[in-house]
Each structure stands twice: as structure tokens, then as C-alpha cells.
C-alpha atoms as a PDB file:
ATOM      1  CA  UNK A   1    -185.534 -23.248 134.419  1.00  0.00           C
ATOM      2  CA  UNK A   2    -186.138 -20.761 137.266  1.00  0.00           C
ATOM      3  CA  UNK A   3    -189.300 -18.035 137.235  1.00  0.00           C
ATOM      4  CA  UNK A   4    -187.962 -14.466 138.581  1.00  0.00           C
ATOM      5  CA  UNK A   5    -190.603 -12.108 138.889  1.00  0.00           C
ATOM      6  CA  UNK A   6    -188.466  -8.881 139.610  1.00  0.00           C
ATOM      7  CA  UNK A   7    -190.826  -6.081 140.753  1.00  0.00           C
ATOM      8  CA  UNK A   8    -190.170  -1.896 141.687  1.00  0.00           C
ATOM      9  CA  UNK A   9    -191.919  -1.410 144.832  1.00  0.00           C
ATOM     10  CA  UNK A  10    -193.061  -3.825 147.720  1.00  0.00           C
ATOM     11  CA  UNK A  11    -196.742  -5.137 147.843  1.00  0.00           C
ATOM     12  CA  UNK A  12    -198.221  -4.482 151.473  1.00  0.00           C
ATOM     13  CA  UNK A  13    -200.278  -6.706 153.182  1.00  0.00           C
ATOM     14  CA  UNK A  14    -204.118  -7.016 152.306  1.00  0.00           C
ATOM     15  CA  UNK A  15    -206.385  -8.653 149.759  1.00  0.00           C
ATOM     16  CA  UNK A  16    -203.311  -8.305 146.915  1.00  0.00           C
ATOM     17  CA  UNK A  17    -200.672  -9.462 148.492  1.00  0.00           C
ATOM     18  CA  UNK A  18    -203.040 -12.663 149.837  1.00  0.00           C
ATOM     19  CA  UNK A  19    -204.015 -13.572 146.340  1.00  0.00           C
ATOM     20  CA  UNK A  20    -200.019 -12.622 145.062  1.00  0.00           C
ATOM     21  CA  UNK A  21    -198.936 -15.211 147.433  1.00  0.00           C
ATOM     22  CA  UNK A  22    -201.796 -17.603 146.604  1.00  0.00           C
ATOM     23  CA  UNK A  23    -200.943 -17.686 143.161  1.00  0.00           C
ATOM     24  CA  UNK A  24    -197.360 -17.911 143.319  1.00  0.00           C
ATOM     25  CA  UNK A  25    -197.643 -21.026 145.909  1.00  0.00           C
ATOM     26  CA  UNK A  26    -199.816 -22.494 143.457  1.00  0.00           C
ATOM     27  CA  UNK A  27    -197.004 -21.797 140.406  1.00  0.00           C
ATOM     28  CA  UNK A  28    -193.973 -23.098 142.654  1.00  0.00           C
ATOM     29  CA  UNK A  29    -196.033 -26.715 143.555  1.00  0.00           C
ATOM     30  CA  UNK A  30    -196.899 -26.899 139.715  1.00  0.00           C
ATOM     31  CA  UNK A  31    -193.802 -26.017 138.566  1.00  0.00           C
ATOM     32  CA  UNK A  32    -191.847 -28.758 139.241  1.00  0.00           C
ATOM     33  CA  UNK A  33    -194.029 -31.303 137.221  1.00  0.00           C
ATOM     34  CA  UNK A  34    -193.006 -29.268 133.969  1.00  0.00           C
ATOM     35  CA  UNK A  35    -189.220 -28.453 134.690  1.00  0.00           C
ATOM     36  CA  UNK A  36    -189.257 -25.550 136.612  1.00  0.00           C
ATOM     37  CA  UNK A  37    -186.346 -25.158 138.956  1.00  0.00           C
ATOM     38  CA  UNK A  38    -187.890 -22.547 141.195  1.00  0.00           C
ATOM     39  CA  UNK A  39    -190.107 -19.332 141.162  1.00  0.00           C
ATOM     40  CA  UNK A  40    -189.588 -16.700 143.103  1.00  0.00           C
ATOM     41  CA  UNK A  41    -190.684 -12.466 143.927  1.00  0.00           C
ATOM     42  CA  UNK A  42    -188.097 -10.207 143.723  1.00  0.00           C
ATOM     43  CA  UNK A  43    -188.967  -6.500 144.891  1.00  0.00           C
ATOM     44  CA  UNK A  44    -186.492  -3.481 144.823  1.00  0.00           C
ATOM     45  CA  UNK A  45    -187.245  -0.133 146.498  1.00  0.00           C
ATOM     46  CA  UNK A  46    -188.835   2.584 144.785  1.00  0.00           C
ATOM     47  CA  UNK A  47    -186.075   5.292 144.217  1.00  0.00           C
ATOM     48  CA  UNK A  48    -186.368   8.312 146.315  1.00  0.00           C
ATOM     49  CA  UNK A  49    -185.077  10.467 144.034  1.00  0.00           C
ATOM     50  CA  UNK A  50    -187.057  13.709 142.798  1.00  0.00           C
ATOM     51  CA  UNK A  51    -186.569  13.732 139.244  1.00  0.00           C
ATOM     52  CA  UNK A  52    -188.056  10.914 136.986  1.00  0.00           C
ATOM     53  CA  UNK A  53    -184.901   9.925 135.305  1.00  0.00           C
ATOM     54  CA  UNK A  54    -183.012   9.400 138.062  1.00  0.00           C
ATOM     55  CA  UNK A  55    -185.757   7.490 139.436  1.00  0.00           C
ATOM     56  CA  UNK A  56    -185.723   5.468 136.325  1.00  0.00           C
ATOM     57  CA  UNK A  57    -181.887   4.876 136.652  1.00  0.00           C
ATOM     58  CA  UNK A  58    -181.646   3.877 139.889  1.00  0.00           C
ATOM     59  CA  UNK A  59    -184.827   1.605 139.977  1.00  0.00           C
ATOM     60  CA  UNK A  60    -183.359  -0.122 136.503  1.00  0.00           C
ATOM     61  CA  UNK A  61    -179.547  -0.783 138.169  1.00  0.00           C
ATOM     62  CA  UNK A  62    -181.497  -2.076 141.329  1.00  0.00           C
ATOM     63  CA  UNK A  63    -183.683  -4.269 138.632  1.00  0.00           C
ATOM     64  CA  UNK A  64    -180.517  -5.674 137.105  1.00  0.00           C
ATOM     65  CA  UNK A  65    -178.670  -6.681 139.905  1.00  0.00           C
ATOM     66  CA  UNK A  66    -181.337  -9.547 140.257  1.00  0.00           C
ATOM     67  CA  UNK A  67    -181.341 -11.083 136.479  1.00  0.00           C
ATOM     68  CA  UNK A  68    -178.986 -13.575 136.080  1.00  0.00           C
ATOM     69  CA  UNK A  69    -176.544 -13.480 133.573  1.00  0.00           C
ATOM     70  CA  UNK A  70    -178.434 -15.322 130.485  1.00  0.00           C
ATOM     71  CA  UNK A  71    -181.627 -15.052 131.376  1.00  0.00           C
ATOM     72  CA  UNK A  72    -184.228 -14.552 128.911  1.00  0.00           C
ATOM     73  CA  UNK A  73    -185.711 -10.432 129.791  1.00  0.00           C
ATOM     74  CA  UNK A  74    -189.570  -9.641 129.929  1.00  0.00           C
ATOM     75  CA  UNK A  75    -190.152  -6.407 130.320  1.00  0.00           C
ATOM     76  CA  UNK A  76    -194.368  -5.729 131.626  1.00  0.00           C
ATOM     77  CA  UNK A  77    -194.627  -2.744 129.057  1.00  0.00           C
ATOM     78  CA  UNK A  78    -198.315  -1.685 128.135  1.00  0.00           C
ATOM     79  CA  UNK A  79    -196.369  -1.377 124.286  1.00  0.00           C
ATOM     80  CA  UNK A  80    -195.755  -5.111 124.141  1.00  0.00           C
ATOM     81  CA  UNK A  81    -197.136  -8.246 122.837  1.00  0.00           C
ATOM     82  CA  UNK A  82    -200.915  -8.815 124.460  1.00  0.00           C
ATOM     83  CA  UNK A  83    -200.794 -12.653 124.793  1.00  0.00           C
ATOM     84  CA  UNK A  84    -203.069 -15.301 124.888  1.00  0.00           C
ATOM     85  CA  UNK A  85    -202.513 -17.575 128.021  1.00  0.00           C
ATOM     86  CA  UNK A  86    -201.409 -20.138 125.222  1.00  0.00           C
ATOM     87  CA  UNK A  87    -199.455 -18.065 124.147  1.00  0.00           C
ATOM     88  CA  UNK A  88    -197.441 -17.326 127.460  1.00  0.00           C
ATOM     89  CA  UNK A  89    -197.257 -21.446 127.811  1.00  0.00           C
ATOM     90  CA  UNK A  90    -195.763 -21.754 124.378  1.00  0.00           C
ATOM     91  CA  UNK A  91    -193.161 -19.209 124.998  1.00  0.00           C
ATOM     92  CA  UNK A  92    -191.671 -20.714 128.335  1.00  0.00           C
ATOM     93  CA  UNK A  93    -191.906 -23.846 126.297  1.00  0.00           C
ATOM     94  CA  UNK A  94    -189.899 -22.709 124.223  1.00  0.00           C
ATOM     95  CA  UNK A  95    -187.335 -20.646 126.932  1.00  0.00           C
ATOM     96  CA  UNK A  96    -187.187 -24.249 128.861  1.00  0.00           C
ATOM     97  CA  UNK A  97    -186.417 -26.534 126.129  1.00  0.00           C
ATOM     98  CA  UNK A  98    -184.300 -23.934 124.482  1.00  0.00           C
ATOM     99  CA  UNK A  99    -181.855 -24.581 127.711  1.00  0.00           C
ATOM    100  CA  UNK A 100    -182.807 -21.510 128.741  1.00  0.00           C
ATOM    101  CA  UNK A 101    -181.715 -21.148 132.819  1.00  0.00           C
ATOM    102  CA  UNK A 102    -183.979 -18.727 133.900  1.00  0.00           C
ATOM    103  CA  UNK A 103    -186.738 -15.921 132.999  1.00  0.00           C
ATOM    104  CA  UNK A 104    -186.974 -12.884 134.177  1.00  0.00           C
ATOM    105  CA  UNK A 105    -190.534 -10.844 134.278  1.00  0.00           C
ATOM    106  CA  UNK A 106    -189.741  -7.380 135.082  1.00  0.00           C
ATOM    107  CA  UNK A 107    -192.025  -4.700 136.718  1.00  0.00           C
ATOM    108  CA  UNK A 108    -190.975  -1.389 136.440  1.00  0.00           C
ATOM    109  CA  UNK A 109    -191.844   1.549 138.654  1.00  0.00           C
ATOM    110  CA  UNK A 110    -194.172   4.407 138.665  1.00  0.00           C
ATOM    111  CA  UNK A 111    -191.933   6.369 135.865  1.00  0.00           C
ATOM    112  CA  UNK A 112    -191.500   3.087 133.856  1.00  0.00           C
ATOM    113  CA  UNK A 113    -188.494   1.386 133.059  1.00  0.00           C
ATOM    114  CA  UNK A 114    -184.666   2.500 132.885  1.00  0.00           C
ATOM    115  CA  UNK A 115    -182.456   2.477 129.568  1.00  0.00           C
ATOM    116  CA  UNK A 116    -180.851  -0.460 131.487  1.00  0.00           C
ATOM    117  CA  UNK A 117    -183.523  -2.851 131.362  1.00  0.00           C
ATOM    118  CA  UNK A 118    -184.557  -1.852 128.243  1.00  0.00           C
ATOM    119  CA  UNK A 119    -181.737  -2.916 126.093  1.00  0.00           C
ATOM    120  CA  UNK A 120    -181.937  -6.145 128.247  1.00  0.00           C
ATOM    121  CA  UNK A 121    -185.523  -6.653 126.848  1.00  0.00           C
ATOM    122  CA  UNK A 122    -185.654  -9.999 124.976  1.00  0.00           C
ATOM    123  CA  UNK A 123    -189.750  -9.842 125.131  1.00  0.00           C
ATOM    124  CA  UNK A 124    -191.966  -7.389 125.961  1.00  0.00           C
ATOM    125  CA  UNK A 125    -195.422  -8.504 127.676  1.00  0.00           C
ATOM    126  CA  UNK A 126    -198.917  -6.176 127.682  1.00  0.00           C
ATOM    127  CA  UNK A 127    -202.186  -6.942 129.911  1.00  0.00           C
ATOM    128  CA  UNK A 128    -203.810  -4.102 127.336  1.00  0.00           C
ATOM    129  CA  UNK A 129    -203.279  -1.063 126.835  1.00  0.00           C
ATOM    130  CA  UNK A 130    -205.239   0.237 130.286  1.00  0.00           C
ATOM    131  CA  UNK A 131    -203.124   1.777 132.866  1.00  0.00           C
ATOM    132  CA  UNK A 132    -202.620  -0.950 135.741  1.00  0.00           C
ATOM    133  CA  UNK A 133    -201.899  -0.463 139.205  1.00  0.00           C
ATOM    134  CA  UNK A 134    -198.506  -2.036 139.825  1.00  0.00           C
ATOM    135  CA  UNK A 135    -200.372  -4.206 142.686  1.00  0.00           C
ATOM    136  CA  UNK A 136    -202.637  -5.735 140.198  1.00  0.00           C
ATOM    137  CA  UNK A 137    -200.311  -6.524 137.654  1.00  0.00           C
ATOM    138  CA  UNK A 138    -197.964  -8.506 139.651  1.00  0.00           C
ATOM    139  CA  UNK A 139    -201.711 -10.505 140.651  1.00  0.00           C
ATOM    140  CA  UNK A 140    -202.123 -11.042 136.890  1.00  0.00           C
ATOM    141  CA  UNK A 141    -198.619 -11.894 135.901  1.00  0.00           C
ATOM    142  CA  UNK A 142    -198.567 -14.603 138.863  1.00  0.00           C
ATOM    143  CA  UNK A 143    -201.920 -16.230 137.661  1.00  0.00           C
ATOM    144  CA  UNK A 144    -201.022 -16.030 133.943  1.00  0.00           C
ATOM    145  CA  UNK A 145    -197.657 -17.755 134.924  1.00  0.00           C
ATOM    146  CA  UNK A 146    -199.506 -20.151 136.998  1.00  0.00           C
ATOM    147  CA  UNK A 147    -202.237 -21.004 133.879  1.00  0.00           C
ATOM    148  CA  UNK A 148    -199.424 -21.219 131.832  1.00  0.00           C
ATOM    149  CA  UNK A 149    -197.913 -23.947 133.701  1.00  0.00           C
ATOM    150  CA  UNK A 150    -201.377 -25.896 134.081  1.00  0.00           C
ATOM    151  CA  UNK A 151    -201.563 -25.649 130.454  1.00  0.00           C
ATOM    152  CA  UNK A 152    -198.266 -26.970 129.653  1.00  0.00           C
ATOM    153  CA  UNK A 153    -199.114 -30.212 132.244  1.00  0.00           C
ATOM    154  CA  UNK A 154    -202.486 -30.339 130.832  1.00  0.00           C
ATOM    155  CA  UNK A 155    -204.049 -29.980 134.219  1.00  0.00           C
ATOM    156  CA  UNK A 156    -207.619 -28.663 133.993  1.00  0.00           C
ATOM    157  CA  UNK A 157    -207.482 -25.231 135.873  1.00  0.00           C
ATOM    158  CA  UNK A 158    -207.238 -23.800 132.104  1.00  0.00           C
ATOM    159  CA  UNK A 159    -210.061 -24.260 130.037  1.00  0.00           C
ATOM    160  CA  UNK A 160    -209.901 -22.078 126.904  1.00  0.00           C
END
């Protein structure tokens, strides 16, 4: 099963993007012991349109253009589920042994998420219900993807 975090918006370089790439190089060498077929960060322009819903529109067709057909949709909406970190493990469990080829975690922009990706939404995934900078949250998403993955090898990094 492949990881696809797709993202609105590219991360610039400093303290963020460091610990972004630390913790998905940590997720792609893990991933392998458990199944995973590859991880990767996809990031789309932010539209530079004036009005929100256009915004919206164009940043959700950008968004779908990277899911693969068949992949299981996980929308980062501060409405969703708030899992535990057990949680998150049992649920690609269950995508990966399910057949499932490939999940996609999708960030939206500054306006939210277009109509597009929304009726794609198979899951939707909270960190609370605190308003997140979209820098941070792809940090958190790629170390709560990583401890699910040391959870499901039973490597130590996760310990309750």
C-alpha cells in the first residue's frame, strides 16, 4: 500500500520543513517492514484566485489529480474523527489488508476543501478542534503516520 500525503501550499525551508522531512524519512525506512509500498509529499499551489470558492475549486481539481483511482480519501478536517495513535494504526491495518492500493491524506488550503474532495472523503481525520497552521499539521500528520507504523511493527518509539 502506498502513503500520499497530498497538501495545498508548499512548506518553505526552516525548522518545519526539517522536522517534515525528518519524519517522513523515518515513515518511508519503517514502512517497508509492515507492507508499505512507498510514502510520499504531494504539494499543489495555492490558487490565486480572489474569491474563496474559486479558490476552493481550483485547489480541490489540483488535489484530485494526485489520488489514484481507488484510493482510500482522508480528508484533515477539524470536523472529523480525533484519533488515538492506535487508532490511526488500526485503520491502515485495516486499508492494507483490505487490498487497499493506496491512502490518500489530504490537506486542504486556507479556505478549506473543494466539493471535489469532499464527496471523495472516505474518512475524515481531526488533530482537535484548534485552528492549525497548515505547516504544523503536515508535522503532525507525518509523525502520527510514522507512530502508526512503529506501532503496527511493535517497535518501541510508541509507548502509550
Amino acid at each position: 500500500m502506498r502513503i500520499l500525503v497530498a497538501a495545498v501550499g508548499r512548506m518553505k525551508a526552516g525548522a518545519e520543513r526539517e522536522l517534515a522531512d525528518r519524519y517522513l524519512d523515518r515513515l518511508v525506512k519503517a514502512g517497508g517492514g509492515i507492507g508499505l509500498r512507498g510514502v510520499e509529499l504531494l504539494e499543489v499551489k495555492d490558487s490565486p484566485a480572489r474569491d474563496a470558492e474559486r479558490r476552493k475549486l481550483e485547489e480541490a481539481i489540483a488535489l484530485a489529480n494526485l489520488i489514484p483511482d481507488g484510493a482510500v480519501t482522508v480528508l484533515l478536517d477539524p470536523r472529523g474523527e480525533n484519533l488515538s495513535s492506535e487508532s490511526i494504526a488500526g485503520k491502515l491495518r485495516a486499508w492494507r489488508d483490505g487490498g487497499r492500493e493506496a491512502v490518500a491524506l489530504v490537506i486542504g488550503g486556507a479556505d478549506g476543501i473543494g466539493a471535489e474532495i469532499e464527496r471523495r472523503a472516505d474518512a475524515r481525520l481531526s488533530f482537535g478542534a484548534a485552528t492549525w497552521p497548515h505547516q504544523l499539521v503536515r508535522v503532525m500528520l507525518l509523525e502520527q503516520l510514522y507512530r502508526a507504523v512503529t506501532i503496527l511493527s511493535g517497535h518501541p518509539y510508541h509507548r502509550g
